[in-house]
N, C-alpha and C. Protein backbone atom coordinates (compact mmCIF):
# COMPACT_ATOMS: atom_id res chain seq x y z
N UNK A 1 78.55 84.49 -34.76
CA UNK A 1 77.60 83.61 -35.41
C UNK A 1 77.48 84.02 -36.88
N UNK A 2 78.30 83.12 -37.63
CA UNK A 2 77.91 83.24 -39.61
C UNK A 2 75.95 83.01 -39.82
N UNK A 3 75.68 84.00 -40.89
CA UNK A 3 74.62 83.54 -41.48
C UNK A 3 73.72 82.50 -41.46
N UNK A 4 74.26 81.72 -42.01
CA UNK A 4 73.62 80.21 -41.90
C UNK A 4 73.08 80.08 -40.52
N UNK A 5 74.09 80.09 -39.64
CA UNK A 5 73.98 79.75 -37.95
C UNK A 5 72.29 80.43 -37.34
N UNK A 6 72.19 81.74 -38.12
CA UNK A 6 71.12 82.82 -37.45
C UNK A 6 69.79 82.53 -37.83
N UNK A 7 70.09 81.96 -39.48
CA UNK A 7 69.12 81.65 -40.62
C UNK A 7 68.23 80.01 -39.17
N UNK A 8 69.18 79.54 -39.28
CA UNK A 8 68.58 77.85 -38.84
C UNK A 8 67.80 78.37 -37.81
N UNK A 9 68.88 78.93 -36.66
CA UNK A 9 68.21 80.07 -35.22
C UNK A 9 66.64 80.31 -35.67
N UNK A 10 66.33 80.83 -36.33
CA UNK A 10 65.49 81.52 -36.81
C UNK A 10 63.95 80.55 -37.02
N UNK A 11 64.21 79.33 -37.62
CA UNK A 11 63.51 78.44 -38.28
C UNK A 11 62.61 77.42 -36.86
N UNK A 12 61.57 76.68 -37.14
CA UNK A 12 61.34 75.91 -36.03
C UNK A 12 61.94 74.72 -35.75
N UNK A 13 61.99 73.83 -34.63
CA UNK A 13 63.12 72.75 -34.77
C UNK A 13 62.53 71.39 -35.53
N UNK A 14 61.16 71.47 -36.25
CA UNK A 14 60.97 70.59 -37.03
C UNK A 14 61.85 71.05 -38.67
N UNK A 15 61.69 72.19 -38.90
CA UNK A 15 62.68 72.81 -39.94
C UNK A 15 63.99 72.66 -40.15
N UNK A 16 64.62 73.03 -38.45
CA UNK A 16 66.14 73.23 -38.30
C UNK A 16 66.20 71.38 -38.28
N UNK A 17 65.74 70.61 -38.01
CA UNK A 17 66.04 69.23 -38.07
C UNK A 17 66.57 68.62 -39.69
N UNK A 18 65.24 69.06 -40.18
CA UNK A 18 65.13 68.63 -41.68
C UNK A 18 66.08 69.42 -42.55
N UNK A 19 66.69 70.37 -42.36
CA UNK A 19 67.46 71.21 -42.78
C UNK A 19 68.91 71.02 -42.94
N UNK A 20 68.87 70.95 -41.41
CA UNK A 20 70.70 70.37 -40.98
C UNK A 20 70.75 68.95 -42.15
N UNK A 21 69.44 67.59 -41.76
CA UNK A 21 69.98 66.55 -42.56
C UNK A 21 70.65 66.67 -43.85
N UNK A 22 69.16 67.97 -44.75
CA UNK A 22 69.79 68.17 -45.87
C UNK A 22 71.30 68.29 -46.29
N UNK A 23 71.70 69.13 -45.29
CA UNK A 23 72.84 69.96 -45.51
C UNK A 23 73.93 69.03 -45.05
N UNK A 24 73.85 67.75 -44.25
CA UNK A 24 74.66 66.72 -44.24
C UNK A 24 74.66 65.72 -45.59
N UNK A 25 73.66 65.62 -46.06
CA UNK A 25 73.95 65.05 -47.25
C UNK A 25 74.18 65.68 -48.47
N UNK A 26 74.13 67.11 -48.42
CA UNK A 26 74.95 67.63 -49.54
C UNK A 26 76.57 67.76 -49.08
N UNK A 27 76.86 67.81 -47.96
CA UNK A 27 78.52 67.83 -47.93
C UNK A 27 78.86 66.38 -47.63
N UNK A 28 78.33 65.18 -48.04
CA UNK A 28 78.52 63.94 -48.11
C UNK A 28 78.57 64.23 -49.62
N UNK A 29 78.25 64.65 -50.36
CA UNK A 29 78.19 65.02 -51.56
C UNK A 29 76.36 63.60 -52.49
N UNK A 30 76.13 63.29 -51.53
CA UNK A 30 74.81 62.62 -51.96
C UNK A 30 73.37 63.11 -52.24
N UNK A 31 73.48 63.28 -53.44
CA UNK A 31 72.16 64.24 -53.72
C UNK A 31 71.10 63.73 -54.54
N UNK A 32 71.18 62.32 -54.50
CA UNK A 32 70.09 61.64 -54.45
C UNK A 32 68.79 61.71 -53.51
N UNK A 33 67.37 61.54 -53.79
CA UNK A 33 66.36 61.76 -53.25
C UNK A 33 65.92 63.14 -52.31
N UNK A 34 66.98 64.49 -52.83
CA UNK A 34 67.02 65.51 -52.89
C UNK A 34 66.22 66.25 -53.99
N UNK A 35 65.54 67.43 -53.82
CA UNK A 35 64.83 68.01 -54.97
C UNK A 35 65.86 69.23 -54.70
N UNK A 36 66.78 69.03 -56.09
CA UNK A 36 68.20 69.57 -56.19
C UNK A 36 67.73 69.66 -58.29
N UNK A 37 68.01 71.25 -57.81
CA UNK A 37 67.88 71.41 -59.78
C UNK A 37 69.44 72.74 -59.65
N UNK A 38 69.40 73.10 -60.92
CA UNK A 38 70.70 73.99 -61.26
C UNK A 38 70.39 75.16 -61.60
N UNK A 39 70.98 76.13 -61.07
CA UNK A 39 70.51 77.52 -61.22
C UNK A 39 70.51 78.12 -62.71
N UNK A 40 69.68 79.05 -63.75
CA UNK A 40 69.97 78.91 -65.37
C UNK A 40 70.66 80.04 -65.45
N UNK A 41 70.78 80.88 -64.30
CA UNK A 41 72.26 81.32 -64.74
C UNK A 41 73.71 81.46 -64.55
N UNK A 42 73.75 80.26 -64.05
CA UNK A 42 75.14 79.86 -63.57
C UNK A 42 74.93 78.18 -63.50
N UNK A 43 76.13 77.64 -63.78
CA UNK A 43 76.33 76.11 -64.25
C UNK A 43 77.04 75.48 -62.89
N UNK A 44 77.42 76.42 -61.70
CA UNK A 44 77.86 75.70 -60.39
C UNK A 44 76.92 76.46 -59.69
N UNK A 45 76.34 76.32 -59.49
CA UNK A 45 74.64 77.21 -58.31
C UNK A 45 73.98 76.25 -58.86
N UNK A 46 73.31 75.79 -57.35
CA UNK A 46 72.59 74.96 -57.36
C UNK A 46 71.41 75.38 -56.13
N UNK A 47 70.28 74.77 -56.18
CA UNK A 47 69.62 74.66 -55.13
C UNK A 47 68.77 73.72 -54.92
N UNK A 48 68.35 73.40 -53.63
CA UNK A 48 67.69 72.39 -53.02
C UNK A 48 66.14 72.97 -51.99
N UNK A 49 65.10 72.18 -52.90
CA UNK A 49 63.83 72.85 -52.04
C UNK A 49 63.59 71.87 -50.83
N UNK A 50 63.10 72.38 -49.95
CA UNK A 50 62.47 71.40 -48.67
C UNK A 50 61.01 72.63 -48.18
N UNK A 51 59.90 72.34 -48.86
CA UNK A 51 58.93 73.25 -48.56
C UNK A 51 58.86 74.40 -49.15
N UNK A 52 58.72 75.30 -48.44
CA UNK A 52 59.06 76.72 -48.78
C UNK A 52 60.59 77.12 -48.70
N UNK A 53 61.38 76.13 -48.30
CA UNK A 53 62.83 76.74 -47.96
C UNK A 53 63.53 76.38 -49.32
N UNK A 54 64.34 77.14 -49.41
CA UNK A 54 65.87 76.99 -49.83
C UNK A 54 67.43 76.98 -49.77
N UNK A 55 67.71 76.46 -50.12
CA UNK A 55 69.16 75.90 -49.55
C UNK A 55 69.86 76.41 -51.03
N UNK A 56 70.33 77.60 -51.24
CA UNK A 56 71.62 77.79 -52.57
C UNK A 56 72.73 77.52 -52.23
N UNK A 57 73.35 76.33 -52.94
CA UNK A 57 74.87 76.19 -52.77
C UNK A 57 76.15 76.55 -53.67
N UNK A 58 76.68 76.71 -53.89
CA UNK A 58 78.07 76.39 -54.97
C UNK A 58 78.76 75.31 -54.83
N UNK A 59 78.92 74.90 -56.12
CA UNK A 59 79.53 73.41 -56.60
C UNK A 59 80.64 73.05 -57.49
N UNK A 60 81.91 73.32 -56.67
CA UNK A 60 82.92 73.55 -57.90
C UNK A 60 83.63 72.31 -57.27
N UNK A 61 83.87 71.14 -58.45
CA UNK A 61 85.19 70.20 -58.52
C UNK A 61 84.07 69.21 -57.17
N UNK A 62 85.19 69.09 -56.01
CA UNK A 62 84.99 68.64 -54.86
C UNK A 62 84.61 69.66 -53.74
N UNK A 63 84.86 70.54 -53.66
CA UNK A 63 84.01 71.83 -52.68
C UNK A 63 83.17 72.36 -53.36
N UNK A 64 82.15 72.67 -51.72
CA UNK A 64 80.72 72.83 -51.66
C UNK A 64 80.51 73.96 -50.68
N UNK A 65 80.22 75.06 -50.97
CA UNK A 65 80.07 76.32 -49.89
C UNK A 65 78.57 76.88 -50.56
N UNK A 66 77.53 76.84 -48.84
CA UNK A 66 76.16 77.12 -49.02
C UNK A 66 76.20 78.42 -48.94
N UNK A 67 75.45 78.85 -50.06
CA UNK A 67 75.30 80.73 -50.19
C UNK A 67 74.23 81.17 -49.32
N UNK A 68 73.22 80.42 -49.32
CA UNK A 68 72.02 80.96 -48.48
C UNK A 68 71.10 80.05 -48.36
N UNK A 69 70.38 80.25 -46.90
CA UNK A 69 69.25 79.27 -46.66
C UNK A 69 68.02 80.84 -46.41
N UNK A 70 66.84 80.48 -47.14
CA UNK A 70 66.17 81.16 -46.88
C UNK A 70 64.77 80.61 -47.47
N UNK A 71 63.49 81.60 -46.62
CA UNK A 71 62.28 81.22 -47.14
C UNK A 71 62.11 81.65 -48.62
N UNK A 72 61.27 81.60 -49.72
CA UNK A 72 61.09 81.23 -51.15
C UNK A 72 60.18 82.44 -50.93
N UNK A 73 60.81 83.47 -51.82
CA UNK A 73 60.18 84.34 -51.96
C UNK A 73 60.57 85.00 -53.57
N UNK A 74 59.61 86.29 -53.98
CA UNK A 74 59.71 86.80 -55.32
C UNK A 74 61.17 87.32 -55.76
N UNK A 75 62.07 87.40 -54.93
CA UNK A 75 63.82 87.86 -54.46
C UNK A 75 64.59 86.41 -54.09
N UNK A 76 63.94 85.63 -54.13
CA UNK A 76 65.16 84.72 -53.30
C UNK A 76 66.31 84.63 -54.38
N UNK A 77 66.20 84.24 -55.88
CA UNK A 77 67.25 84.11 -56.50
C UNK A 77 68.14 85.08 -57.32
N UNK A 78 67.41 86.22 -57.15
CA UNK A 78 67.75 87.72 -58.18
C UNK A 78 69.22 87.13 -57.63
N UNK A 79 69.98 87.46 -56.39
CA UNK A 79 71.44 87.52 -55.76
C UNK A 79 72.49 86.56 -57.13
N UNK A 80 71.77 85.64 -57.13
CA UNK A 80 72.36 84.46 -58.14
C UNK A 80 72.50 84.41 -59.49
């Protein structure tokens, strides 16, 4: 089981619901009516809020690989 897989595990299934959608419409590449801003120190990091969560992705060309889903805390973005 990758990361992500343990992260969702983890979450309640009103979360893991709303979560997965997200994460289908960012690899549809549709990121409209998403609260999707750009990381300021890096120009392909991106992230997407839903509550307290976060969703960091990378965004190069046409591929999209999610770095981390996690709760919003004083550390969530130092990694980035």
């Amino acid at each position: 089981m990758d990361k992500i897989e343990k992260v969702l595990n983890k979450l309640s299934t009103k979360e893991r619901k709303s979560i997965k959608q997200i994460l289908l419409q960012i690899d549809e590449g549709n990121f409209q009516k998403l609260d999707l801003k750009k990381l300021k120190t890096r120009d392909d990091i991106f992230r997407v809020r839903k509550g307290n969560i976060r969703i960091i992705f990378h965004k190069k060309d046409n591929s999209i690989k999610i770095l981390s889903i996690e709760h919003r805390t004083t550390t969530t973005y130092r990694r980035f």
